[in-house]
Protein backbone atom coordinates (compact mmCIF):
# COMPACT_ATOMS: atom_id res chain seq x y z
CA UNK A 1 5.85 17.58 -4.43
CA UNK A 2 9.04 18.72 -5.25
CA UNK A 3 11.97 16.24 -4.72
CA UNK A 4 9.76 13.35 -4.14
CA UNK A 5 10.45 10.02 -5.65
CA UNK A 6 9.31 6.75 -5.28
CA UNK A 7 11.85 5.87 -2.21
CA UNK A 8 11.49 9.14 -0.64
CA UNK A 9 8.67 8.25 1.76
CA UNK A 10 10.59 5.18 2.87
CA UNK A 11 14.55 6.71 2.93
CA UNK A 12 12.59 9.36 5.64
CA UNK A 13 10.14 7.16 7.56
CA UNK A 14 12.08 3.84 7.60
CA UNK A 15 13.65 4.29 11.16
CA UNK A 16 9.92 5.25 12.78
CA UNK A 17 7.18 3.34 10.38
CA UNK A 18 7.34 0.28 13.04
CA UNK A 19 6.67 2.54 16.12
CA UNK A 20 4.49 5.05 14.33
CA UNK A 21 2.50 2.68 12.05
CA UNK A 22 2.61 -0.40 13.39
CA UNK A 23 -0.72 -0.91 14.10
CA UNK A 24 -2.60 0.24 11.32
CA UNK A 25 -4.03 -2.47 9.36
CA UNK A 26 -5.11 -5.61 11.62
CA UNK A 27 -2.02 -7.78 10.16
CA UNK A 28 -3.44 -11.24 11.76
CA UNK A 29 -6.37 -10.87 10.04
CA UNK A 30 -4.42 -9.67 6.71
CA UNK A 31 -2.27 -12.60 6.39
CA UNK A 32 -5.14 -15.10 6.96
CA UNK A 33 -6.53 -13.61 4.20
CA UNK A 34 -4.25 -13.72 1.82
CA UNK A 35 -3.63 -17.45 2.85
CA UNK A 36 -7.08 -18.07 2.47
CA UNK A 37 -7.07 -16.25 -1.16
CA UNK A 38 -3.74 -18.16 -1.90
CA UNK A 39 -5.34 -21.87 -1.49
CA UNK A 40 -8.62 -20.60 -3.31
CA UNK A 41 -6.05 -20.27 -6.39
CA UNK A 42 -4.38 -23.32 -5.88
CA UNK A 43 -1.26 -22.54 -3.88
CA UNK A 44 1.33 -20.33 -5.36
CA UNK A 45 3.22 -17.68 -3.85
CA UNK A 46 2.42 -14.28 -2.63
CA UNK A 47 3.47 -10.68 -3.87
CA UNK A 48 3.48 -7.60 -1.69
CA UNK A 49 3.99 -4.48 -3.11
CA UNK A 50 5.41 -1.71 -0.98
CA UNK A 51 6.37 -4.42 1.77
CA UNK A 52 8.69 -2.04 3.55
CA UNK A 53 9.51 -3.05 7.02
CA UNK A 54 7.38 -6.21 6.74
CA UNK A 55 4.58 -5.56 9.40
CA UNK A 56 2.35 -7.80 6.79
CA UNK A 57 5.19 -10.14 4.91
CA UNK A 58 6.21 -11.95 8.19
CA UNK A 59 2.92 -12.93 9.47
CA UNK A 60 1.81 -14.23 6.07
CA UNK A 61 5.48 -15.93 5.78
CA UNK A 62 4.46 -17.02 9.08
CA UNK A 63 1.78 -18.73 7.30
CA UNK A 64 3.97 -20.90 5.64
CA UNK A 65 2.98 -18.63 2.37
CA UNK A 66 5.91 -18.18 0.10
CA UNK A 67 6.20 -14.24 0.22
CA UNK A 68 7.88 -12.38 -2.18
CA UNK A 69 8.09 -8.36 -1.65
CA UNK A 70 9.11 -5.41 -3.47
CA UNK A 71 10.03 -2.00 -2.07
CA UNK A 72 12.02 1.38 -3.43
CA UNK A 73 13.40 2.22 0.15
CA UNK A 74 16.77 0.30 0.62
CA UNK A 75 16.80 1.22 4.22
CA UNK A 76 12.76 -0.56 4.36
CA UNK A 77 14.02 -3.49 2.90
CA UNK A 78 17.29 -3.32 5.45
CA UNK A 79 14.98 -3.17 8.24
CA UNK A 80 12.49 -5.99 7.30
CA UNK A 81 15.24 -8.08 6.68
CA UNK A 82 16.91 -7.34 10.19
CA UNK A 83 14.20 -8.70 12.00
CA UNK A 84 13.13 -12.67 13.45
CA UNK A 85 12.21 -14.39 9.84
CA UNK A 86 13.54 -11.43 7.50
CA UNK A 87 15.42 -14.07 5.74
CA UNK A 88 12.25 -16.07 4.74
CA UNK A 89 10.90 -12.87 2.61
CA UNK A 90 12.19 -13.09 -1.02
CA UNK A 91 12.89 -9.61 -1.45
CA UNK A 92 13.71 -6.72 -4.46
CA UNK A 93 14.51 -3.05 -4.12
CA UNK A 94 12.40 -1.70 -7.13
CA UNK A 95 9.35 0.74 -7.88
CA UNK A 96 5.97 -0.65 -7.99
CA UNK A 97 4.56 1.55 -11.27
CA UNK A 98 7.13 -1.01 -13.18
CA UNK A 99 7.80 -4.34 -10.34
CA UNK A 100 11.12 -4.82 -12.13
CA UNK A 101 11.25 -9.10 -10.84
CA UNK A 102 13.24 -11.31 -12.80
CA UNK A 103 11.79 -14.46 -14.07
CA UNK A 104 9.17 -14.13 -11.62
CA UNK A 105 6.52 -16.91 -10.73
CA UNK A 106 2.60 -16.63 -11.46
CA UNK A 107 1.48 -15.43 -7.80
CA UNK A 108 -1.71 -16.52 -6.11
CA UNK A 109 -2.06 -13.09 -4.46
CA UNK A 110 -0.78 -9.60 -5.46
CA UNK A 111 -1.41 -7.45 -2.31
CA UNK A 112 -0.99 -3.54 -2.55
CA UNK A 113 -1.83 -2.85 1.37
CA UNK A 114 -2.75 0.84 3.26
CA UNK A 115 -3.22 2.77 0.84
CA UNK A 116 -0.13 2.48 -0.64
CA UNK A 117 -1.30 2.14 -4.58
CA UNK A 118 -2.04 6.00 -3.68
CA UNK A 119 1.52 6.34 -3.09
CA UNK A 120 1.91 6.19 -7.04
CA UNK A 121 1.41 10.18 -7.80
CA UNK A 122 -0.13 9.80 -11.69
CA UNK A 123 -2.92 8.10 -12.65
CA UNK A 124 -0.65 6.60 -15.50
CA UNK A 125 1.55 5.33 -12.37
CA UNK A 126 -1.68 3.66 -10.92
CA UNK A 127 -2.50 2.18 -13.85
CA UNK A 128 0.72 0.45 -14.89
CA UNK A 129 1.21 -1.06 -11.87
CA UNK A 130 -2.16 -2.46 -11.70
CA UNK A 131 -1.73 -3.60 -15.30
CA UNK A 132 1.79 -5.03 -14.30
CA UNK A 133 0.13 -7.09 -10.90
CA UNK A 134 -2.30 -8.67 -14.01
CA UNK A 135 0.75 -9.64 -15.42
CA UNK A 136 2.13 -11.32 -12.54
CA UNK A 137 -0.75 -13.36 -10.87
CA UNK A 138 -1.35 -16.95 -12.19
CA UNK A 139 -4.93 -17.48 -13.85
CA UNK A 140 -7.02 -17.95 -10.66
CA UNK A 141 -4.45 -15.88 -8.92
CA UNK A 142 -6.43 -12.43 -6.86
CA UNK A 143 -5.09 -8.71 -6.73
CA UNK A 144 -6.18 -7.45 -3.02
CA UNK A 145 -6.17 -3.60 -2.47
CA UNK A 146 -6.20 -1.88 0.95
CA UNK A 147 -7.05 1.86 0.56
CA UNK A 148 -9.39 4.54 2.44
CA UNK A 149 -11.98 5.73 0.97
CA UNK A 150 -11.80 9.30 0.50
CA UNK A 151 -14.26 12.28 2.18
CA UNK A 152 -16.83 13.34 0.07
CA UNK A 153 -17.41 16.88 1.61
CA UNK A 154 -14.53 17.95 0.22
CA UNK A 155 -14.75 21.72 -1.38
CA UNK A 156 -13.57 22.93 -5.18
CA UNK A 157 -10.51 24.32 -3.24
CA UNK A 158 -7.23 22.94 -1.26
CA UNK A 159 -7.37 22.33 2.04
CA UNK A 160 -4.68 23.10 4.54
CA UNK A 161 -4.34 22.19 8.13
CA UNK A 162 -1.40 22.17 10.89
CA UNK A 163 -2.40 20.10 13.67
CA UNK A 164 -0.65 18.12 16.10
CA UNK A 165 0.29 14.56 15.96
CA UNK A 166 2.85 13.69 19.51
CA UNK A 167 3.49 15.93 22.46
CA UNK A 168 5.67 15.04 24.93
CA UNK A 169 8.55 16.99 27.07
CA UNK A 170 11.20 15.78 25.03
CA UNK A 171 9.63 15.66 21.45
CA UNK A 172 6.78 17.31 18.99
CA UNK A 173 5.71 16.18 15.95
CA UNK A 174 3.63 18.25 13.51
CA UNK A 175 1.74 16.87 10.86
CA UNK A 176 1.41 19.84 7.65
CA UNK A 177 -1.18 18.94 4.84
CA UNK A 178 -2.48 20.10 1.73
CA UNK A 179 -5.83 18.10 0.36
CA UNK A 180 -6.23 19.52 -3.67
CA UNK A 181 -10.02 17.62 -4.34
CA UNK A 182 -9.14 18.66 -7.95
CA UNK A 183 -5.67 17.07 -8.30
CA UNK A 184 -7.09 14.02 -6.06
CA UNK A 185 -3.76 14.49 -3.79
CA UNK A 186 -2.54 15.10 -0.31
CA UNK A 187 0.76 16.28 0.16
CA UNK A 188 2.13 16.78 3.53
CA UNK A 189 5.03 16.52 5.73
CA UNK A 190 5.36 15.13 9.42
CA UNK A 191 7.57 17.94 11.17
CA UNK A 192 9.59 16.01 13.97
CA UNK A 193 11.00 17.68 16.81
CA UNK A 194 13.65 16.47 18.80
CA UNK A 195 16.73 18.37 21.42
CA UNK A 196 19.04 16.53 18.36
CA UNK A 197 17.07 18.57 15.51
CA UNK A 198 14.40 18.87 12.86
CA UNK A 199 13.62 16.14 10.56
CA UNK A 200 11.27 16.63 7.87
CA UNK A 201 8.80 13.59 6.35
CA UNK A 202 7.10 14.40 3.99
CA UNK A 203 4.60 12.14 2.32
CA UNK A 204 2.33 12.56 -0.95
CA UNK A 205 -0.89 10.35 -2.40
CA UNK A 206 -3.31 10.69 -5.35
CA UNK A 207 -6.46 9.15 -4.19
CA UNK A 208 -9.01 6.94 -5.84
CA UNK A 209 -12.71 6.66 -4.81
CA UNK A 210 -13.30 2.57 -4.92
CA UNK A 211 -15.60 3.22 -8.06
CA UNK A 212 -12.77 5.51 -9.68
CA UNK A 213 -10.13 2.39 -8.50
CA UNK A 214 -12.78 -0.22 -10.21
CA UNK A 215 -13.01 1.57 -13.25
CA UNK A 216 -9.04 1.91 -13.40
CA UNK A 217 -8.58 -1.70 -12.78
CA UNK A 218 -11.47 -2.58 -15.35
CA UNK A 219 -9.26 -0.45 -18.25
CA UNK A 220 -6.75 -3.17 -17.50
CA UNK A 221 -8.36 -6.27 -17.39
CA UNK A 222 -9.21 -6.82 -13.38
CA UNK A 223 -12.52 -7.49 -12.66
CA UNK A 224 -14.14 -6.98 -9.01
CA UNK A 225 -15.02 -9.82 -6.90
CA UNK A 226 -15.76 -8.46 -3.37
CA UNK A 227 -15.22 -5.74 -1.43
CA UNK A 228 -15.47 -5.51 2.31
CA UNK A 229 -14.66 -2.24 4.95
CA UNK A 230 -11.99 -4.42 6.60
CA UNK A 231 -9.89 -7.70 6.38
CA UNK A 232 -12.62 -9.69 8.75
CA UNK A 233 -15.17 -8.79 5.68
CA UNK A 234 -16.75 -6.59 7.81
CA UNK A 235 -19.57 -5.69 5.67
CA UNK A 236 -18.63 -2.20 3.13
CA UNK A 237 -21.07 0.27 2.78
CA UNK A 238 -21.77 4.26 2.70
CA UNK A 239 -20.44 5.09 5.49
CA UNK A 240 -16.75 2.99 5.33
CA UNK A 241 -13.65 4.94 5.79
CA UNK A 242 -11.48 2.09 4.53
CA UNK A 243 -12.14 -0.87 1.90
CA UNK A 244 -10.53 -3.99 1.35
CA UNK A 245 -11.20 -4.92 -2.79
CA UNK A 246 -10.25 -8.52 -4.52
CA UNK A 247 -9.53 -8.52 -7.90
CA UNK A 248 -9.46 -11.57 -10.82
CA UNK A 249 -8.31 -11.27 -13.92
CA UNK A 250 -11.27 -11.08 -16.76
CA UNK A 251 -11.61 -13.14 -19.79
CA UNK A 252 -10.87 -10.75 -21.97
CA UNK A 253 -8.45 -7.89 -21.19
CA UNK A 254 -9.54 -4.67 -22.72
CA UNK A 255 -5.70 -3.23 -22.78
């Protein structure tokens, strides 16, 4: 997409994401995870990449977890740190394909939550910040990714739709999408209508099917441990929309 970077989606969606996204991963359940993950390793501190607004860094700070996050939206990272406990999130304005920390500390848990590893738009993107979370977690430390899984009707040829997403008297919001099953993306904008204007937010991801994702993360040295359909381990299977994958470092990297 044209003029899209790696802070665009937060710069346009920062002063909504809380009231339009609030509730889409179960964050309770989330940050008892990742505690229960973190104390499996040993202790350690916790990464979250793409924290933004911190729907997931505060309850797992509220863990008494040592969170660390990394955005490339300022006004995210403004917001998160605005709120009751901002202060106790240790956190960097940086893109994810590179997590630019300095000196950082081996984590117990690397978390890359809804879908947003498909907010890298390459495969090389995808891969070199998968390679860089390897990097970063101490030796029993786990990468956790939360991503859907995508359709598999999907046809040879893009897919465009215009449906809409809020009605009300006093505002409209459209939701315009493109699905290329070639490219792997979906590129789209949220069209929102208001008496004080338009405002346009867009949003673009390159998906991964959870066997493309495990082969990915197996070019890099990350091995699968489990994968469930949500963070309760409900159990994953054929017909999951959504998976929730662990990753450990292997014995022997391959690159």
């Amino acid at each position: 997409m044209e003029g899209y970077d790696a802070s665009t989606y937060g710069e346009r969606y920062a002063d909504v994401y809380d009231d339009w996204y609030g509730g889409v991963t179960d964050a309770e359940a989330c940050a008892d995870r990742v505690a229960a993950l973190a104390a499996e390793a040993g202790g350690g501190p916790v990464l979250e990449l793409g924290v933004g607004s911190g729907r997931l860094a505060l309850p797992m700070a509220g863990r008494g977890l040592e969170v660390h996050g990394l955005d490339a939206s300022a006004a995210m990272l403004e917001r998160l740190r605005a709120k009751p406990g901002g202060e106790a999130v240790r956190t960097t304005l940086g893109d994810m394909a590179t997590v630019p920390l300095d000196d950082p500390p081996g984590f117990a848990v690397v978390l890359v939550a809804f879908n947003t590893l498909f907010n890298l738009a390459t495969e090389d993107e995808q891969r070199r910040c998968l390679r860089r979370a390897r990097e970063l977690l101490a030796p029993a430390g786990r990468l956790v990714v939360e991503a859907f899984v995508p359709r598999e009707d999907l046809s040879g040829s893009a897919e465009r739709s215009v449906t809409p997403r809020h009605l009300t008297a006093d505002e409209v919001v459209l939701t315009v999408s493109v699905v290329d099953p070639v490219q792997q993306t979906i590129s789209g904008q949220h069209v929102h209508l208001t008496e004080a204007g338009t405002r346009l937010r867009p949003w673009h991801l390159r998906y991964l099917t959870p066997t493309q994702l495990d082969a990915l993360a197996g070019e890099i040295g990350l091995v699968l441990v489990d994968r469930a359909a949500g963070w309760r381990g409900e159990p994953f299977g054929g017909d999951s929309d959504a998976h929730v994958s662990t990753y450990r470092k292997a014995t022997s990297p391959q690159g």
